[in-house]
Protein backbone atom coordinates (compact mmCIF):
# COMPACT_ATOMS: atom_id res chain seq x y z
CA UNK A 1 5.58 14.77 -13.62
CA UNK A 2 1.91 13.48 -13.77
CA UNK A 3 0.58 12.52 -17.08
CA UNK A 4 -2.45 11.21 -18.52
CA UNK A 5 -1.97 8.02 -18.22
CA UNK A 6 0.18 8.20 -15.23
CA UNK A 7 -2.53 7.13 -12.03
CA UNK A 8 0.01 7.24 -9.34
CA UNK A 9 -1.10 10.90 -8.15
CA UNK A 10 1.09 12.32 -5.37
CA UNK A 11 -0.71 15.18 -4.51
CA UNK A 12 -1.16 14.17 -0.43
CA UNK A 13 1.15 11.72 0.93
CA UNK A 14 0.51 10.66 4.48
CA UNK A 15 3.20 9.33 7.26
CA UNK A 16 1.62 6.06 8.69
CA UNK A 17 3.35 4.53 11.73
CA UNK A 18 4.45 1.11 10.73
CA UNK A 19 4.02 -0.11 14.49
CA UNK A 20 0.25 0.81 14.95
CA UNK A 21 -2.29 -1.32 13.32
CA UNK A 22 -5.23 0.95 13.79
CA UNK A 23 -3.86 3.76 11.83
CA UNK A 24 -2.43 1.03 8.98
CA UNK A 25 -6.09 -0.44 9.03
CA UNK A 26 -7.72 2.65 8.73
CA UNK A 27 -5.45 4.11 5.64
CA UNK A 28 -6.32 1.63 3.82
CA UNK A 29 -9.12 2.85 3.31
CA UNK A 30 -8.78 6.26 2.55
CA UNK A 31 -9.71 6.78 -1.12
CA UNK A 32 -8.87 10.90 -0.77
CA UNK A 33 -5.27 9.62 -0.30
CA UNK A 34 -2.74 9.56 -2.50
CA UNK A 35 -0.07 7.91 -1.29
CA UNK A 36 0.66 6.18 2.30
CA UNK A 37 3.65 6.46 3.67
CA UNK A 38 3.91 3.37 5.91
CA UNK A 39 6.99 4.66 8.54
CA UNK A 40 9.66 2.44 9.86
CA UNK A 41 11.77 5.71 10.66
CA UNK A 42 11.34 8.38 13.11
CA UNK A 43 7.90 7.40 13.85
CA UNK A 44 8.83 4.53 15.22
CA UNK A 45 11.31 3.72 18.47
CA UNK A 46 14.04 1.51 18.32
CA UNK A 47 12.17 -1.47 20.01
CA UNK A 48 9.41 -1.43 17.81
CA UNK A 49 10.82 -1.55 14.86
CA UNK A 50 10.44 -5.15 14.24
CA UNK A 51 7.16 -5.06 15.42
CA UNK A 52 6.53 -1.91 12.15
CA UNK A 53 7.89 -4.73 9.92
CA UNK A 54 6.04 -7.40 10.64
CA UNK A 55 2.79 -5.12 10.21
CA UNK A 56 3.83 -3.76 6.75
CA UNK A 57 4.81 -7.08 5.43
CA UNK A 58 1.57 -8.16 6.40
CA UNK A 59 -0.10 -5.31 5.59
CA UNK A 60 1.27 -5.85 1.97
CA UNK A 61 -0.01 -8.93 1.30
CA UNK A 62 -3.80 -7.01 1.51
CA UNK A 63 -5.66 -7.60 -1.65
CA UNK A 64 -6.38 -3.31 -2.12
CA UNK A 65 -9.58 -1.32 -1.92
CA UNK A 66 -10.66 0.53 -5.05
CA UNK A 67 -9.32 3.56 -5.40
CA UNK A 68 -6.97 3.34 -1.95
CA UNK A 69 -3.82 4.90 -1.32
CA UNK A 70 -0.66 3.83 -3.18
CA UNK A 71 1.69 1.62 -0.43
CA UNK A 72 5.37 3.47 0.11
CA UNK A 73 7.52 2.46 3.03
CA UNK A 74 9.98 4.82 4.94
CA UNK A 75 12.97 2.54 5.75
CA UNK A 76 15.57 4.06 8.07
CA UNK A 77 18.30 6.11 7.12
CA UNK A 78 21.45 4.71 5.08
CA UNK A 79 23.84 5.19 8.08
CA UNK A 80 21.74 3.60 10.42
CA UNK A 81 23.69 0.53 10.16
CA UNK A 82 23.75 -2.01 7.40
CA UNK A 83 21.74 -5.05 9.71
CA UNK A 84 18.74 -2.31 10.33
CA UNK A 85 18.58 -1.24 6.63
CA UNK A 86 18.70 -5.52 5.45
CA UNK A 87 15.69 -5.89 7.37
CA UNK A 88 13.94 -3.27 5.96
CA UNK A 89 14.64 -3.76 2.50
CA UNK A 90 12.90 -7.04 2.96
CA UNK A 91 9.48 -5.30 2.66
CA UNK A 92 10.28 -5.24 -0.98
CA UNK A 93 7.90 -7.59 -1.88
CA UNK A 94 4.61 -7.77 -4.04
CA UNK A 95 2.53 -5.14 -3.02
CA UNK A 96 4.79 -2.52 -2.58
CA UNK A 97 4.75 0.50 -4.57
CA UNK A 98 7.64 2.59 -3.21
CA UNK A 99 10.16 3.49 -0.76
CA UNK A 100 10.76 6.95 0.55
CA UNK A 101 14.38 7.10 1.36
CA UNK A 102 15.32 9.59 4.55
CA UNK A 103 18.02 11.77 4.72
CA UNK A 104 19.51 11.83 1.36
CA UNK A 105 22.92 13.81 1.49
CA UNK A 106 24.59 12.33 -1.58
CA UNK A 107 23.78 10.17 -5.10
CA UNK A 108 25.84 7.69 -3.68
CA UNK A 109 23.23 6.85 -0.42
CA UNK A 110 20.72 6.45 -3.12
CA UNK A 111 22.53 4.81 -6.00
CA UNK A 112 23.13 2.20 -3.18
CA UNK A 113 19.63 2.27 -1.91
CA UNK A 114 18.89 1.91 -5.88
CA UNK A 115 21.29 -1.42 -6.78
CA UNK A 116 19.76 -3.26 -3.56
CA UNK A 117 16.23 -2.43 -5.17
CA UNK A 118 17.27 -4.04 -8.45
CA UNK A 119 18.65 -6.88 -6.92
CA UNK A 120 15.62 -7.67 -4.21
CA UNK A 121 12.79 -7.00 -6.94
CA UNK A 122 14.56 -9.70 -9.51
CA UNK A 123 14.53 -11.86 -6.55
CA UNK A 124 11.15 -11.52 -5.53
CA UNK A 125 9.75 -12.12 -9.42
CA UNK A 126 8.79 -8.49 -9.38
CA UNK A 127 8.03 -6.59 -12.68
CA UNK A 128 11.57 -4.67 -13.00
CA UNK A 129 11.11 -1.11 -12.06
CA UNK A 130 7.98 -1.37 -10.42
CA UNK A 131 9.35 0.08 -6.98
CA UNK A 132 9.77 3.44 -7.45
CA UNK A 133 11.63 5.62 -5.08
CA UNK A 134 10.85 8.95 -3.23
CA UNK A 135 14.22 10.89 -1.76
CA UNK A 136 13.72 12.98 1.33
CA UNK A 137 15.89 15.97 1.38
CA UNK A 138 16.29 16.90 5.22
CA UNK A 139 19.70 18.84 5.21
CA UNK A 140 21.50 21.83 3.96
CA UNK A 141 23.88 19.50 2.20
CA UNK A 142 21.01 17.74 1.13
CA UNK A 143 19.51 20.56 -0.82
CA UNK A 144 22.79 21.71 -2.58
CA UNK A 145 22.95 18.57 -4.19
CA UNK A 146 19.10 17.98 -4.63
CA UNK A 147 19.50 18.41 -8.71
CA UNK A 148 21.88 15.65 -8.95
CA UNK A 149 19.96 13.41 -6.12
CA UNK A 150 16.69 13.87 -8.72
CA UNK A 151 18.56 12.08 -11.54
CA UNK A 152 20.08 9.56 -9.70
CA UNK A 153 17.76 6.26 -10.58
CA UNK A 154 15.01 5.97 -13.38
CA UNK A 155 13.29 5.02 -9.98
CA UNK A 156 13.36 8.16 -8.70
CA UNK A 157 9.69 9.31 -8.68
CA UNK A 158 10.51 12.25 -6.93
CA UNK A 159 11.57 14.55 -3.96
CA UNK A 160 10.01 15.22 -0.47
CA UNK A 161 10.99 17.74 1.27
CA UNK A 162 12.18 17.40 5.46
CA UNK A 163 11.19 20.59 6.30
CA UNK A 164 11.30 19.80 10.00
CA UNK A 165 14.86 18.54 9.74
CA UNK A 166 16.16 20.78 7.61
CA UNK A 167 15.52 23.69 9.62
CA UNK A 168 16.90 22.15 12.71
CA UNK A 169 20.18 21.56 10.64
CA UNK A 170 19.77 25.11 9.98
CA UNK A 171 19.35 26.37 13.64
CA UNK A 172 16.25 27.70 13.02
CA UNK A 173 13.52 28.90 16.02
CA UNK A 174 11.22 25.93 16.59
CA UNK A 175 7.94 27.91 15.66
CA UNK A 176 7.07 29.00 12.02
CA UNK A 177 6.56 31.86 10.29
CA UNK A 178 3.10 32.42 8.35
CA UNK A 179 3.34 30.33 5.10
CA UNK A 180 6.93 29.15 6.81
CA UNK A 181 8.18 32.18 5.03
CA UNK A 182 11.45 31.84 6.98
CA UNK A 183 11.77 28.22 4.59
CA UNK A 184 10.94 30.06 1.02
CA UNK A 185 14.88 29.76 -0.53
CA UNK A 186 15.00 26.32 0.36
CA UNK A 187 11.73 25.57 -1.01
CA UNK A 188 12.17 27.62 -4.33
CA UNK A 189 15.36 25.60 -4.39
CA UNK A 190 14.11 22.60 -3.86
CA UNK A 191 11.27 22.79 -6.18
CA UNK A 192 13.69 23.62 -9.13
CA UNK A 193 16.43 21.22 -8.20
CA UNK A 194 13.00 18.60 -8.28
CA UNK A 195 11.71 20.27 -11.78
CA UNK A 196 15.48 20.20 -13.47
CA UNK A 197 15.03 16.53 -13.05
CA UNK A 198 11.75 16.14 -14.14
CA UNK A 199 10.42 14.03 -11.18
CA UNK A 200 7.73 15.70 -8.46
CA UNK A 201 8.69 17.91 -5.92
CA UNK A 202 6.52 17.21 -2.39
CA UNK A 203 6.51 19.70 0.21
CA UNK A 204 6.96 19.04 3.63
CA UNK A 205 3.94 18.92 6.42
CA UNK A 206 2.52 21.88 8.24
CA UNK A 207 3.07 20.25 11.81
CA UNK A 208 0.32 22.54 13.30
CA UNK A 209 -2.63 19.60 12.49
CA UNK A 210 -5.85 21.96 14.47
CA UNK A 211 -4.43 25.03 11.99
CA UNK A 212 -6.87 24.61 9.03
CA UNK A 213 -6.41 27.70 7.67
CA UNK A 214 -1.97 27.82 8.04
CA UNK A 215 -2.18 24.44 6.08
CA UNK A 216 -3.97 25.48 3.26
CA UNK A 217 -1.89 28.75 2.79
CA UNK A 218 0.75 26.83 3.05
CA UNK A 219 0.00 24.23 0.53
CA UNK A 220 -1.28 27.02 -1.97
CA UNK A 221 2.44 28.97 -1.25
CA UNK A 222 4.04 25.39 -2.26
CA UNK A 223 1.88 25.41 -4.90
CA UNK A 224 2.97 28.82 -6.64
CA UNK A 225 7.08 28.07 -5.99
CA UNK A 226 6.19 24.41 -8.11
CA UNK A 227 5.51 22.00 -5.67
CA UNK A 228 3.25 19.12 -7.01
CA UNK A 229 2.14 17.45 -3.80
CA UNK A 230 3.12 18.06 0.21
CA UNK A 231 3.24 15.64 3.09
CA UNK A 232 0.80 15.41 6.11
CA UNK A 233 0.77 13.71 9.41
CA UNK A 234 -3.23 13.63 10.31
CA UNK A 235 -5.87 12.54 7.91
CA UNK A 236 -7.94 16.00 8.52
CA UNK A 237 -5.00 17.75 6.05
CA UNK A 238 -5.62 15.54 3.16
CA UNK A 239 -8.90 17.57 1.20
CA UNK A 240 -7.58 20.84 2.31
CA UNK A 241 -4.28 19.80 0.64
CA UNK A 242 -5.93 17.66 -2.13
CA UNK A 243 -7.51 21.01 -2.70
CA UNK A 244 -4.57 23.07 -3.19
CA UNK A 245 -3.27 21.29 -5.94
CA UNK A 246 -6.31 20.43 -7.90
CA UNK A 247 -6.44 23.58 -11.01
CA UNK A 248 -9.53 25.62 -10.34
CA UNK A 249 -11.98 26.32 -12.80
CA UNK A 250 -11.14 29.46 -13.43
CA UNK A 251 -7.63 28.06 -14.65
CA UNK A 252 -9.00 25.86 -16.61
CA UNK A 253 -11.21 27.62 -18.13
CA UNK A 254 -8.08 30.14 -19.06
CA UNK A 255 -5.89 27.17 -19.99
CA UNK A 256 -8.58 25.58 -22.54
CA UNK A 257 -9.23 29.34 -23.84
CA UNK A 258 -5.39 29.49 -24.44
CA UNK A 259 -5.39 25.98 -26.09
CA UNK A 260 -8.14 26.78 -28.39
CA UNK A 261 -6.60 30.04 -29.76
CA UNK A 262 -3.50 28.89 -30.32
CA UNK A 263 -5.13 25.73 -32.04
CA UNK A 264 -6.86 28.18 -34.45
CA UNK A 265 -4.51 30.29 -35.25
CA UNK A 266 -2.16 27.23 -36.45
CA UNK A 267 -4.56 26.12 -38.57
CA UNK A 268 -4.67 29.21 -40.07
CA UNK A 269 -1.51 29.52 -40.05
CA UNK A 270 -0.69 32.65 -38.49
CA UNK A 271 2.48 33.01 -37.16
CA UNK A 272 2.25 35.26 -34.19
CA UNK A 273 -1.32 34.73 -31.93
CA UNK A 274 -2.89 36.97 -29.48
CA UNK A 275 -5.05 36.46 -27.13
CA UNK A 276 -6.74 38.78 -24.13
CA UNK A 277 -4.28 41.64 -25.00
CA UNK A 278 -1.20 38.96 -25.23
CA UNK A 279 1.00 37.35 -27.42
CA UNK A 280 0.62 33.83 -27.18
CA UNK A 281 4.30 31.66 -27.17
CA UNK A 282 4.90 28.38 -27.06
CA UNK A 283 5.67 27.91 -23.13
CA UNK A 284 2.43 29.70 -22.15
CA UNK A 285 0.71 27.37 -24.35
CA UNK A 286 2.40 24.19 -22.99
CA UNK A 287 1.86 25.61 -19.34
CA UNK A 288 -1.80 25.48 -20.17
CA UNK A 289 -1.64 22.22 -21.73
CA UNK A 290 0.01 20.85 -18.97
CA UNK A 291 -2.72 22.08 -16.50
CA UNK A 292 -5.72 20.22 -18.55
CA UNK A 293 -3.49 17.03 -18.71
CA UNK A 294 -3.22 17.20 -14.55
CA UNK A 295 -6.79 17.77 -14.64
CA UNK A 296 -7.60 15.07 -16.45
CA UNK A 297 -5.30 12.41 -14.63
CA UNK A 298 -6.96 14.07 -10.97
CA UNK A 299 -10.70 13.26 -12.85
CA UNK A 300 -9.75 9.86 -13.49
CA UNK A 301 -9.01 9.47 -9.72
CA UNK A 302 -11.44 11.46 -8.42
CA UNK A 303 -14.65 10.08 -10.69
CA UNK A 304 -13.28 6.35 -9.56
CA UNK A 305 -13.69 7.19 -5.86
CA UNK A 306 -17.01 8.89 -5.89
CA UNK A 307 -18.43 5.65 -8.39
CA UNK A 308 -16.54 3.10 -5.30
């Protein structure tokens, strides 16, 4: 989960494809994103793969842009074939942040995924445990084992969500539901199986990109079942959806009101504490800790990009 001295912020994560140099130049610079996901999967077809490569490896060699978008990679699936996944676990090089890891059925795909990670960043002189990893869950086997997946690897940062993928696997119609309401088990699920490890949970993208409005109900519904951050494919999403998981000021407001009485009355040292025609326990009061700590890790970020 985010801390205060955590800046890797994961509230808007973008899918870049690898093979298109226009859309890797222009991510760069986009200081109201998060994290870029630089794809060497489905957005890209077979041929061009090596062409994707070539333009990430040299795309991490960049010196970066203050305040610009953390650098993941998508490689391709673990059964894709052992020659396709070699040559994209060569990307882990300096400059790399992360790999998000498609299609993650089982802890063994990723404890693999994991050990070639180790072995590649020792290689490379890399600072050990620098490349974290993000686990897509894309299949109703997937999700059943989602807790487990979450605890595989220190590395794990944390879970995004193949919304798209999963609901094919699940035979579902190919238009959604308002707030994809026809995807709320799987989300709740997923969002605990994420929180029972203690890594993020990211939702997966609302694929209509002219629907302004169905992207930020969507992101505030993934908000309330405990997502952290959600995915995107078009750079218009990423303030709507920065948005949604920013605390408003009326919660904070709340959450520092909470703090403050419960602060008093240990000093005094009451044992029971009311407050607003409540009792006061210890998990409201860490709840509302917890919210000024993500507020203050977002204001770190977000003063740093209006000052660049």
């Amino acid at each position: 989960m985010i801390t205060s001295g955590q800046m890797l912020l994961t509230r808007s994560l973008m899918f870049v494809p690898g093979s298109k140099q226009r859309m890797i130049d222009k991510s760069l610079g986009m200081t109201n994103l998060d994290v870029a996901m630089y794809d060497i999967e489905d957005g890209v077809s077979p041929q061009e793969k090596p062409l994707a490569r070539t333009l990430v490896a040299e795309m991490l060699t960049r010196a970066r842009q203050p305040h610009s978008p953390s650098r993941f990679v998508r490689i391709n699936g673990v059964g894709s074939g052992r020659d396709r996944i070699d040559a994209d676990l060569s990307l882990i090089r300096p400059g790399l942040d992360g790999l998000v890891v498609p299609k993650v059925d089982t802890t063994d795909q990723l404890r693999w995924i994991a050990e070639e990670v180790d072995r590649r960043e020792k290689a490379n002189g890399m600072t050990a445990g620098s490349v974290r990893i993000i686990a897509a869950i894309e299949s109703s086997r997937g999700l059943l084992n989602a807790p487990q997946i979450a605890t595989t690897s220190p590395r794990v940062l944390g879970l995004l969500f193949g919304a798209e993928d999963y609901a094919l696997d699940l035979r579902l119609p190919s238009n959604r539901e308002g707030e994809a309401r026809e995807l709320l088990f799987a989300r709740s699920w997923f969002a605990n199986a994420a929180a029972s490890g203690n890594v993020e949970a990211l939702d997966g993208v609302w694929p209509d990109i002219g629907d302004t409005e169905g992207v930020r109900r969507d992101a505030l519904q993934a908000r309330r079942l405990g997502m952290t951050g959600k995915s995107l494919f078009h750079p218009s999403q990423i303030d709507v959806i920065n948005e949604s998981f920013v605390p408003t000021e009326a919660e904070l407001d709340y959450a520092r009101r909470v703090v403050h009485a419960f602060d008093e009355a240990q000093q005094r040292g009451d044992g029971a504490v009311a407050f607003g025609g409540q009792l006061l326990d210890r998990p409201i009061v860490e709840r509302a800790r917890r919210t000024l700590v993500v507020r203050e890790a977002l204001s770190r970020r977000l003063e740093g990009a209006e000052g660049g």
